[in-house]
PDB file of N, CA and C in Angstrom:
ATOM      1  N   UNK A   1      -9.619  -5.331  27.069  1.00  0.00           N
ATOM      2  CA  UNK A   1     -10.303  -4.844  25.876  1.00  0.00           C
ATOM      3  C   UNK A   1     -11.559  -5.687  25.658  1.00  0.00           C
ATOM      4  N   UNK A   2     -13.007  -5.045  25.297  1.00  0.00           N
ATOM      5  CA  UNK A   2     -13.767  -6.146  25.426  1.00  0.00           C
ATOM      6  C   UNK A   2     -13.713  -6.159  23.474  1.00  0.00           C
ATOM      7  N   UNK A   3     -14.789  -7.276  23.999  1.00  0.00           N
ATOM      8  CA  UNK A   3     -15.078  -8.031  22.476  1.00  0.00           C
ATOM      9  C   UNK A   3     -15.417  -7.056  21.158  1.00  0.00           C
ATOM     10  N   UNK A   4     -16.432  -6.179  21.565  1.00  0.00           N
ATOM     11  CA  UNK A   4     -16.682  -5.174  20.598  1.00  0.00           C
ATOM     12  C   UNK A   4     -15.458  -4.221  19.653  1.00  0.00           C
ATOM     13  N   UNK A   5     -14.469  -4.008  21.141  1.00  0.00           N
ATOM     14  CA  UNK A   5     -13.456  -2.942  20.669  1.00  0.00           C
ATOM     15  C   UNK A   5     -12.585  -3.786  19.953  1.00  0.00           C
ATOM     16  N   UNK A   6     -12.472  -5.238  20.008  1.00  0.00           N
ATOM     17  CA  UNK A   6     -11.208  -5.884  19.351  1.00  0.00           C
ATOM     18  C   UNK A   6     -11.866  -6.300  18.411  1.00  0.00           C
ATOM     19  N   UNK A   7     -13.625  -6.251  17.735  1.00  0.00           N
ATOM     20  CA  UNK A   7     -13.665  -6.373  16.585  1.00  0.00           C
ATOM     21  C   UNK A   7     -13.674  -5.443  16.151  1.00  0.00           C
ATOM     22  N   UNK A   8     -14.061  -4.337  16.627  1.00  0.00           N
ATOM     23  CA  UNK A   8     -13.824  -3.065  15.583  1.00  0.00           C
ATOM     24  C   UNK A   8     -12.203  -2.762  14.992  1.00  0.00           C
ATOM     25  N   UNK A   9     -11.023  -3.118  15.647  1.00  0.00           N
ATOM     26  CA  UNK A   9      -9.644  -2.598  16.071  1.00  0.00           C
ATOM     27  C   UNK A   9      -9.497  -3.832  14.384  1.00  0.00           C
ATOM     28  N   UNK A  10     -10.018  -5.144  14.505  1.00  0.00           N
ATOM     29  CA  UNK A  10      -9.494  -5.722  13.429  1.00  0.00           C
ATOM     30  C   UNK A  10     -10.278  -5.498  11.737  1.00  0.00           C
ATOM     31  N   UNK A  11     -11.919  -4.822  12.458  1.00  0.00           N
ATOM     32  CA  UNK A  11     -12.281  -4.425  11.195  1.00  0.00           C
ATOM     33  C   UNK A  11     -11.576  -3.147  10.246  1.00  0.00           C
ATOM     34  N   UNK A  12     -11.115  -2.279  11.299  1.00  0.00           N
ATOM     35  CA  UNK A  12     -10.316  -1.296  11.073  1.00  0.00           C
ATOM     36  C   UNK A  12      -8.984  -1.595  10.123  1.00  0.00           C
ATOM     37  N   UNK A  13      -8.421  -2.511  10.788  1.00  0.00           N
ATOM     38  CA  UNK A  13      -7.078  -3.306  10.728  1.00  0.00           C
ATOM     39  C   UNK A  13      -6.991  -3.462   8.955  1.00  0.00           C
ATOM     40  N   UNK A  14      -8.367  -4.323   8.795  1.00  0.00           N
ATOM     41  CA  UNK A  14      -8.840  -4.921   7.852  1.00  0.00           C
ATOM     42  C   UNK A  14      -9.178  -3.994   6.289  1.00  0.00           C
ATOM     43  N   UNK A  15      -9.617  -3.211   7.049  1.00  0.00           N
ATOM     44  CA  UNK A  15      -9.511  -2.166   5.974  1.00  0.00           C
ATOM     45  C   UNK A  15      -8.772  -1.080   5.489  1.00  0.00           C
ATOM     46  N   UNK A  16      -8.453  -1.185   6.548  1.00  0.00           N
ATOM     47  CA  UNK A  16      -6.239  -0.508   6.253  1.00  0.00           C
ATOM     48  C   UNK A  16      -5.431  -1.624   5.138  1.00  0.00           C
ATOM     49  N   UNK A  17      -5.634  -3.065   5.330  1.00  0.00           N
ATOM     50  CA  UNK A  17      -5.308  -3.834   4.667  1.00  0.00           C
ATOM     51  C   UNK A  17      -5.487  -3.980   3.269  1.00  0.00           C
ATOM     52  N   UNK A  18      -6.655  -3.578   2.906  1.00  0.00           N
ATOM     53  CA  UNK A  18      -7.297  -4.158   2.005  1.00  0.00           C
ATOM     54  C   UNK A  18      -7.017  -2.539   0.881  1.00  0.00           C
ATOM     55  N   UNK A  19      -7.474  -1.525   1.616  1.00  0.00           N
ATOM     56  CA  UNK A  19      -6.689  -0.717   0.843  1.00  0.00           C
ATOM     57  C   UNK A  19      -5.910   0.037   0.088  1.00  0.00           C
ATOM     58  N   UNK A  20      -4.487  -0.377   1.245  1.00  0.00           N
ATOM     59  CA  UNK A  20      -3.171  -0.903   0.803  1.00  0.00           C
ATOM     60  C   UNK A  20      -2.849  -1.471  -0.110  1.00  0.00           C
ATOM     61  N   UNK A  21      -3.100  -2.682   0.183  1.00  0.00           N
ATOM     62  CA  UNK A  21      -3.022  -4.073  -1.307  1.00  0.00           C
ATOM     63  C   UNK A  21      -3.611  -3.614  -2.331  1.00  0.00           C
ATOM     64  N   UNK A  22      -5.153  -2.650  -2.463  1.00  0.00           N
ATOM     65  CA  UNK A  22      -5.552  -2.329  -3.657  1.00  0.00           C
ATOM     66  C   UNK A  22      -4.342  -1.083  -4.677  1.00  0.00           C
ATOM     67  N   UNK A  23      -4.004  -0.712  -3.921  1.00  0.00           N
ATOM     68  CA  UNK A  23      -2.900   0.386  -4.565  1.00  0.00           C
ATOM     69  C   UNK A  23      -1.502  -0.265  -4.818  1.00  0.00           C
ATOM     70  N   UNK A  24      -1.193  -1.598  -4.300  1.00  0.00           N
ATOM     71  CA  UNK A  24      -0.271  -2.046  -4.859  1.00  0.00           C
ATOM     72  C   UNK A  24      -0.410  -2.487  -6.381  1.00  0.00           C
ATOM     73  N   UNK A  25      -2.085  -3.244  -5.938  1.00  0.00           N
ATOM     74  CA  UNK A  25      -2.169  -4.208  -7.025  1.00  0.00           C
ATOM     75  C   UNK A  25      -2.028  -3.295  -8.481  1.00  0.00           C
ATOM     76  N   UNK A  26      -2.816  -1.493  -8.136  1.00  0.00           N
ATOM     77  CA  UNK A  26      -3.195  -1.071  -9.072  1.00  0.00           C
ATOM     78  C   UNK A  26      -1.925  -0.711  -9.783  1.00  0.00           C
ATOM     79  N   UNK A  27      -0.669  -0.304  -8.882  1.00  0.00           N
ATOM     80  CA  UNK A  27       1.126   0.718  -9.069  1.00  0.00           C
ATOM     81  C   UNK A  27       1.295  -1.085 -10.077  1.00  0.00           C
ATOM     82  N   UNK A  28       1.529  -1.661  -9.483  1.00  0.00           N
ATOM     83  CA  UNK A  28       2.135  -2.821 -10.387  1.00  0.00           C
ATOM     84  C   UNK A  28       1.438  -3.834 -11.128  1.00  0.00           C
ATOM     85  N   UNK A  29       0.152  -4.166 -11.271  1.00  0.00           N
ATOM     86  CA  UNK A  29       0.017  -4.601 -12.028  1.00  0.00           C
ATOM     87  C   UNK A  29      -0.843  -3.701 -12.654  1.00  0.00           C
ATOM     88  N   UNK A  30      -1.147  -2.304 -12.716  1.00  0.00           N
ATOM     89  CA  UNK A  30      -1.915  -1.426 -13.527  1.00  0.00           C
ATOM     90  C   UNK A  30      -0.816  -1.012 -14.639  1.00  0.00           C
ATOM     91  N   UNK A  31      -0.376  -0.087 -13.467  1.00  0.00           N
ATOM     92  CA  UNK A  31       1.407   0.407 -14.191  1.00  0.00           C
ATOM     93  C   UNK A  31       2.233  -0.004 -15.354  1.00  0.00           C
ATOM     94  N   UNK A  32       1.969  -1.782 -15.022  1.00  0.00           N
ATOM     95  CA  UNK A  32       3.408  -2.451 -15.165  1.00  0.00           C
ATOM     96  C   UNK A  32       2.783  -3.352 -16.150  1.00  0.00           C
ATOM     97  N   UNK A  33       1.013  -3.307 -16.557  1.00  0.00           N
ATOM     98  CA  UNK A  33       0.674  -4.187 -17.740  1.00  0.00           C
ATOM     99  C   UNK A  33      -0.278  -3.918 -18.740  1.00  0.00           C
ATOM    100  N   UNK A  34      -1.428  -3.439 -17.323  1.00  0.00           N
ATOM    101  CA  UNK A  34      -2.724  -2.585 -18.075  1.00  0.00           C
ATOM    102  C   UNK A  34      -2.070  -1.172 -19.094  1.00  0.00           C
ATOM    103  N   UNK A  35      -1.617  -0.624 -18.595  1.00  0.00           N
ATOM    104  CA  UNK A  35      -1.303   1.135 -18.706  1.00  0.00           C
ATOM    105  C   UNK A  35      -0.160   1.201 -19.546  1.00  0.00           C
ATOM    106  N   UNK A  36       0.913   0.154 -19.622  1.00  0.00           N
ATOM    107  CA  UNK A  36       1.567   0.055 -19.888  1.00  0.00           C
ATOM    108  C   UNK A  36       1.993   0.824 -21.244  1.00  0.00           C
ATOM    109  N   UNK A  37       1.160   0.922 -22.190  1.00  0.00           N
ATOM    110  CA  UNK A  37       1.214   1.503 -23.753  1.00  0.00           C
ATOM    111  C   UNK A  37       1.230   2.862 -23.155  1.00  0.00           C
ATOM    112  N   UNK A  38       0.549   3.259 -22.546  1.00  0.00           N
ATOM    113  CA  UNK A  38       0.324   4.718 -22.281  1.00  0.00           C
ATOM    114  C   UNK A  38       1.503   5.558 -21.540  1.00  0.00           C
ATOM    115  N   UNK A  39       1.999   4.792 -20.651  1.00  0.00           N
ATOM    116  CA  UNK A  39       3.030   5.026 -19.772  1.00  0.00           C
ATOM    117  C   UNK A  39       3.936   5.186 -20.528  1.00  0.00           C
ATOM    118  N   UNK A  40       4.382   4.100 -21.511  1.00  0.00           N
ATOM    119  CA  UNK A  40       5.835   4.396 -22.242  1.00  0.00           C
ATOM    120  C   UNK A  40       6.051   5.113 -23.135  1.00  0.00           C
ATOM    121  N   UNK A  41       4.931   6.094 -22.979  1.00  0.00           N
ATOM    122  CA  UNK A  41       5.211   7.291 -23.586  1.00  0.00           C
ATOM    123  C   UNK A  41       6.176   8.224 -23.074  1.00  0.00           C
ATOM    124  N   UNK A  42       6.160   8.194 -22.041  1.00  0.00           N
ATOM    125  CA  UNK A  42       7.065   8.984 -21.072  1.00  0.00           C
ATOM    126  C   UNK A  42       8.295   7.958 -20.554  1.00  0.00           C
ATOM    127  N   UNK A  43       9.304   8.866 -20.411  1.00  0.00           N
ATOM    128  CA  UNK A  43      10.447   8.424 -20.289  1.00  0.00           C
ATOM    129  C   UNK A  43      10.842   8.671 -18.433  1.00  0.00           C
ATOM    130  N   UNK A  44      11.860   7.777 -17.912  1.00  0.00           N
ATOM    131  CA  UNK A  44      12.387   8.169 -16.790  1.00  0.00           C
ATOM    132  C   UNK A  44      13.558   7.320 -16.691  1.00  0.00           C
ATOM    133  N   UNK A  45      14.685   8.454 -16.455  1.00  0.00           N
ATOM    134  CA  UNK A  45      15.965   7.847 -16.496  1.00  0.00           C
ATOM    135  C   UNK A  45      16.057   7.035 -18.036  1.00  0.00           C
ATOM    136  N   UNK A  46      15.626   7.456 -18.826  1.00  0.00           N
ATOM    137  CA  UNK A  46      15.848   6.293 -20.176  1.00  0.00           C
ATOM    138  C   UNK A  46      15.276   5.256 -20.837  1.00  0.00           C
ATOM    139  N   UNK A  47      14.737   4.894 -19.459  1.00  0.00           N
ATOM    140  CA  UNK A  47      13.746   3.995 -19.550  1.00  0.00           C
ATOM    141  C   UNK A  47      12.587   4.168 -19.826  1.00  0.00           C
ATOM    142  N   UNK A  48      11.505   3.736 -21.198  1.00  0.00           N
ATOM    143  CA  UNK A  48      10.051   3.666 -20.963  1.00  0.00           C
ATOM    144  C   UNK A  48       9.287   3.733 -19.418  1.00  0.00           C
ATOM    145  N   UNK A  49       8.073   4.613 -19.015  1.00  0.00           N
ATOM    146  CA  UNK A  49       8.350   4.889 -17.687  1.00  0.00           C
ATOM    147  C   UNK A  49       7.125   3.065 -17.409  1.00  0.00           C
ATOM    148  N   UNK A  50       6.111   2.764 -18.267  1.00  0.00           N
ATOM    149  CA  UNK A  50       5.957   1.150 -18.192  1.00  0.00           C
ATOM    150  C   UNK A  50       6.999   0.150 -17.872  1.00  0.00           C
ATOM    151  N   UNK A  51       8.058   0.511 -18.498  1.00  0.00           N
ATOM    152  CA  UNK A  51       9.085  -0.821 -17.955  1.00  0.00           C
ATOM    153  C   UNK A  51       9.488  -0.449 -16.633  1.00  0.00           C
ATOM    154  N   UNK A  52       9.795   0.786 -16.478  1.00  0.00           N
ATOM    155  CA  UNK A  52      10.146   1.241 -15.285  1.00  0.00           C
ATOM    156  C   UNK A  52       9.281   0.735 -13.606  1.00  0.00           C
ATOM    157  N   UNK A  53       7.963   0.610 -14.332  1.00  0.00           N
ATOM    158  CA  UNK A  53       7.223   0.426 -12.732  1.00  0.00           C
ATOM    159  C   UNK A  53       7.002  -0.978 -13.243  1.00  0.00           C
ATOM    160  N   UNK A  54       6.734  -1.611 -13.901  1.00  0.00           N
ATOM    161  CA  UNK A  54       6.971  -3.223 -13.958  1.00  0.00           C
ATOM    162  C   UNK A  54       8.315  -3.323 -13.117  1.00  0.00           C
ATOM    163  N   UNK A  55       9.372  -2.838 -13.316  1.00  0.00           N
ATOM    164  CA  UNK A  55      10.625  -3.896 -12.439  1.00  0.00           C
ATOM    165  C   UNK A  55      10.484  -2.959 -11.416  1.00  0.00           C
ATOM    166  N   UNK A  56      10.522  -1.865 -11.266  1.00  0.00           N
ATOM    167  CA  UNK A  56      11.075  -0.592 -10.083  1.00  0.00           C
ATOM    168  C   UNK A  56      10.141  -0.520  -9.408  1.00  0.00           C
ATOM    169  N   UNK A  57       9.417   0.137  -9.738  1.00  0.00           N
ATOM    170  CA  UNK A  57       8.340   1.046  -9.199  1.00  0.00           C
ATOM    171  C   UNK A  57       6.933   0.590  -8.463  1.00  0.00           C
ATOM    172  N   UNK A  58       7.127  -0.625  -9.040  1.00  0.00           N
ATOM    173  CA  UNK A  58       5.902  -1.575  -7.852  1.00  0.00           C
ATOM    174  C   UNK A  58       6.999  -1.641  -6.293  1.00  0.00           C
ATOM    175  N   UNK A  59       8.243  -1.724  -6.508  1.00  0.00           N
ATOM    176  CA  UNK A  59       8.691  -2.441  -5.480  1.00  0.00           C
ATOM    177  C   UNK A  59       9.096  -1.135  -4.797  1.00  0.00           C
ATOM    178  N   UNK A  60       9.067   0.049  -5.273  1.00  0.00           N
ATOM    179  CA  UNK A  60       9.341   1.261  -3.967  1.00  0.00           C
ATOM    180  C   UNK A  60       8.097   1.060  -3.548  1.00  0.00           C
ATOM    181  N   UNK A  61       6.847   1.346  -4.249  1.00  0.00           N
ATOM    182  CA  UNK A  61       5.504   1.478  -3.710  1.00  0.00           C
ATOM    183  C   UNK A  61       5.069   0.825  -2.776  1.00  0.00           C
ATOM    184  N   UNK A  62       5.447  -1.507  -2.779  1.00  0.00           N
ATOM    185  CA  UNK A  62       5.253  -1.671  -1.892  1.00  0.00           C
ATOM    186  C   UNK A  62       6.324  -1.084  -0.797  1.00  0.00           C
ATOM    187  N   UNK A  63       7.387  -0.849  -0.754  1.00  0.00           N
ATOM    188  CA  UNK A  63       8.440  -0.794   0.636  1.00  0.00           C
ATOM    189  C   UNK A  63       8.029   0.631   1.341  1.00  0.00           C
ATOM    190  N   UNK A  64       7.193   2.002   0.217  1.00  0.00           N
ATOM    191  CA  UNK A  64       6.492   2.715   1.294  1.00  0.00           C
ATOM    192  C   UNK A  64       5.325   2.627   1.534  1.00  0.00           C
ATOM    193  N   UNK A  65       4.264   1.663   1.044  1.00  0.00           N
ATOM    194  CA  UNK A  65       3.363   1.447   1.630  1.00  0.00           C
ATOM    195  C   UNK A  65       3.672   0.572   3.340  1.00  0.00           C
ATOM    196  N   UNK A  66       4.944  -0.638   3.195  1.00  0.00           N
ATOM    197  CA  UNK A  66       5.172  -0.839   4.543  1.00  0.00           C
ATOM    198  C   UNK A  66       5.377   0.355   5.503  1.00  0.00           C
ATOM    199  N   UNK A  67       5.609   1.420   5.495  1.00  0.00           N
ATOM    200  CA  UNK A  67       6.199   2.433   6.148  1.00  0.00           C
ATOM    201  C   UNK A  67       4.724   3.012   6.445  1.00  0.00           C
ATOM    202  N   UNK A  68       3.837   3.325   5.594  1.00  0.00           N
ATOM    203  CA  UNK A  68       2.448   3.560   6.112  1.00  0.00           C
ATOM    204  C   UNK A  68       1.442   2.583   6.543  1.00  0.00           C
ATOM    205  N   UNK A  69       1.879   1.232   6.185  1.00  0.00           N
ATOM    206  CA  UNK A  69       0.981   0.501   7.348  1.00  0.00           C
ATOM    207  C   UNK A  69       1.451   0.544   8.570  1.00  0.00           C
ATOM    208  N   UNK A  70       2.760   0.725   9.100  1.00  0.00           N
ATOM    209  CA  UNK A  70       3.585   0.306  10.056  1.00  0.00           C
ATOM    210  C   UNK A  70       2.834   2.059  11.238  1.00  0.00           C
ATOM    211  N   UNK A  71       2.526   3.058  10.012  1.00  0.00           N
ATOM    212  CA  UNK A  71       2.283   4.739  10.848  1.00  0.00           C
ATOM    213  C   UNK A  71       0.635   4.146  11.487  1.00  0.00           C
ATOM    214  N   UNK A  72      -0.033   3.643  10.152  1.00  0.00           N
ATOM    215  CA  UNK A  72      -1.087   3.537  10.677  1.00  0.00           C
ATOM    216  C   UNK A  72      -1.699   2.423  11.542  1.00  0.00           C
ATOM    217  N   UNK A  73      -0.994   1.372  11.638  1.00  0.00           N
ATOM    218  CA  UNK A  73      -1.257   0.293  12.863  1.00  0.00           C
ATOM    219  C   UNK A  73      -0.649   0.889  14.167  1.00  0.00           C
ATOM    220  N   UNK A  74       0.338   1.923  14.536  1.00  0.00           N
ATOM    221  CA  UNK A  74       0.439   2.557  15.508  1.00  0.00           C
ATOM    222  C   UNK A  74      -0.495   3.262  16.035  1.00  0.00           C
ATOM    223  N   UNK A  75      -0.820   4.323  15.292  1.00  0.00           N
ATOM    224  CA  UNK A  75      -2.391   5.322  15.380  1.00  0.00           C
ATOM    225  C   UNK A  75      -3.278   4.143  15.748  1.00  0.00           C
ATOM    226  N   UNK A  76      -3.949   3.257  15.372  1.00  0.00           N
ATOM    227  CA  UNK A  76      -4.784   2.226  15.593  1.00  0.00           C
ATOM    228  C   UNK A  76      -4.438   1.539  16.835  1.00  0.00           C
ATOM    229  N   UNK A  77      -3.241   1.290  17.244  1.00  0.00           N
ATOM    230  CA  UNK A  77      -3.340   0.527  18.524  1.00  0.00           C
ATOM    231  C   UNK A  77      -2.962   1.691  19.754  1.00  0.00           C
ATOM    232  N   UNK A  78      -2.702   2.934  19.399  1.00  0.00           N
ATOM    233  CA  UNK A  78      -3.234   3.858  20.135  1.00  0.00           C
ATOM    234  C   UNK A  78      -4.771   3.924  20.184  1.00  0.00           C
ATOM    235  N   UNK A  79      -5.020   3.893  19.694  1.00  0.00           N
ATOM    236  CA  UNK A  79      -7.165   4.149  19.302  1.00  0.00           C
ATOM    237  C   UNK A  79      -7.462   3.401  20.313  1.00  0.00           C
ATOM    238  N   UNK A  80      -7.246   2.074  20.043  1.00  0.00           N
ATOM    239  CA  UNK A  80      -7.867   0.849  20.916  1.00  0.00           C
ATOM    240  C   UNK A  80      -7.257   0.885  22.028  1.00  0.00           C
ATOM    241  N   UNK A  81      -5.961   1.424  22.281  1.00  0.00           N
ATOM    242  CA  UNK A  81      -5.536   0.692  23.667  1.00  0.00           C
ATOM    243  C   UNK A  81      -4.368  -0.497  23.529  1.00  0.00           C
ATOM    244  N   UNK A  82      -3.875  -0.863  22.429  1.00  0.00           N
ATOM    245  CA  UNK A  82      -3.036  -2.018  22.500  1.00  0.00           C
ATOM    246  C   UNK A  82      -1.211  -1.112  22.228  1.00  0.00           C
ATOM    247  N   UNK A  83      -0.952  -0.219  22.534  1.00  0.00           N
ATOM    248  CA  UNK A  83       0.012   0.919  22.707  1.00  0.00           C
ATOM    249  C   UNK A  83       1.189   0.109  23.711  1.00  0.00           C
ATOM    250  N   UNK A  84       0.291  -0.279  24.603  1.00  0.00           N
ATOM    251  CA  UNK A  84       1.259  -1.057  25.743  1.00  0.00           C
ATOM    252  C   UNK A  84       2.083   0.193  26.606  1.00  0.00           C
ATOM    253  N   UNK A  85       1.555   1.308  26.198  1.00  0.00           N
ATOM    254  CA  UNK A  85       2.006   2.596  27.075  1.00  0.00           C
ATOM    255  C   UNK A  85       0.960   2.561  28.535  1.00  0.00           C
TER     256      UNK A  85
END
């Protein structure tokens, strides 16, 4: 792989990253502090749906965001070549 393609493969990488993390930050700490008044207007399962993504709902978000970094670093090391196929 030359030099060019393995910086592009990590700028890529990088911004898969950074993406990600922004939608966590926004599900749980938007959700779960900012929004919070607004949210608990609505109910789920009983719960204010604010309290709900403060304890819950950040933590599905991150465990399927792992599941879509995991789709899209595949696609990506298909792209580049690091597949090992």
């Amino acid at each position: 792989m030359s030099k060019s393609n393995a910086k592009a493969y990590w700028r890529e990488n990088l911004k898969y990253l950074f993406i990600l993390l922004a939608i966590w930050f926004v599900v749980s700490y938007g959700a779960g502090i900012l929004f919070k008044d607004a949210l608990n207007e609505i109910r789920l399962g009983g719960f204010k749906l604010g309290f709900w993504f403060a304890q819950q709902g950040s933590i599905y978000v991150f465990v399927i965001l792992i599941f879509v970094y995991v789709r899209l670093m595949n696609k990506l090391d298909k792209k580049y070549g690091y597949d090992g196929e």
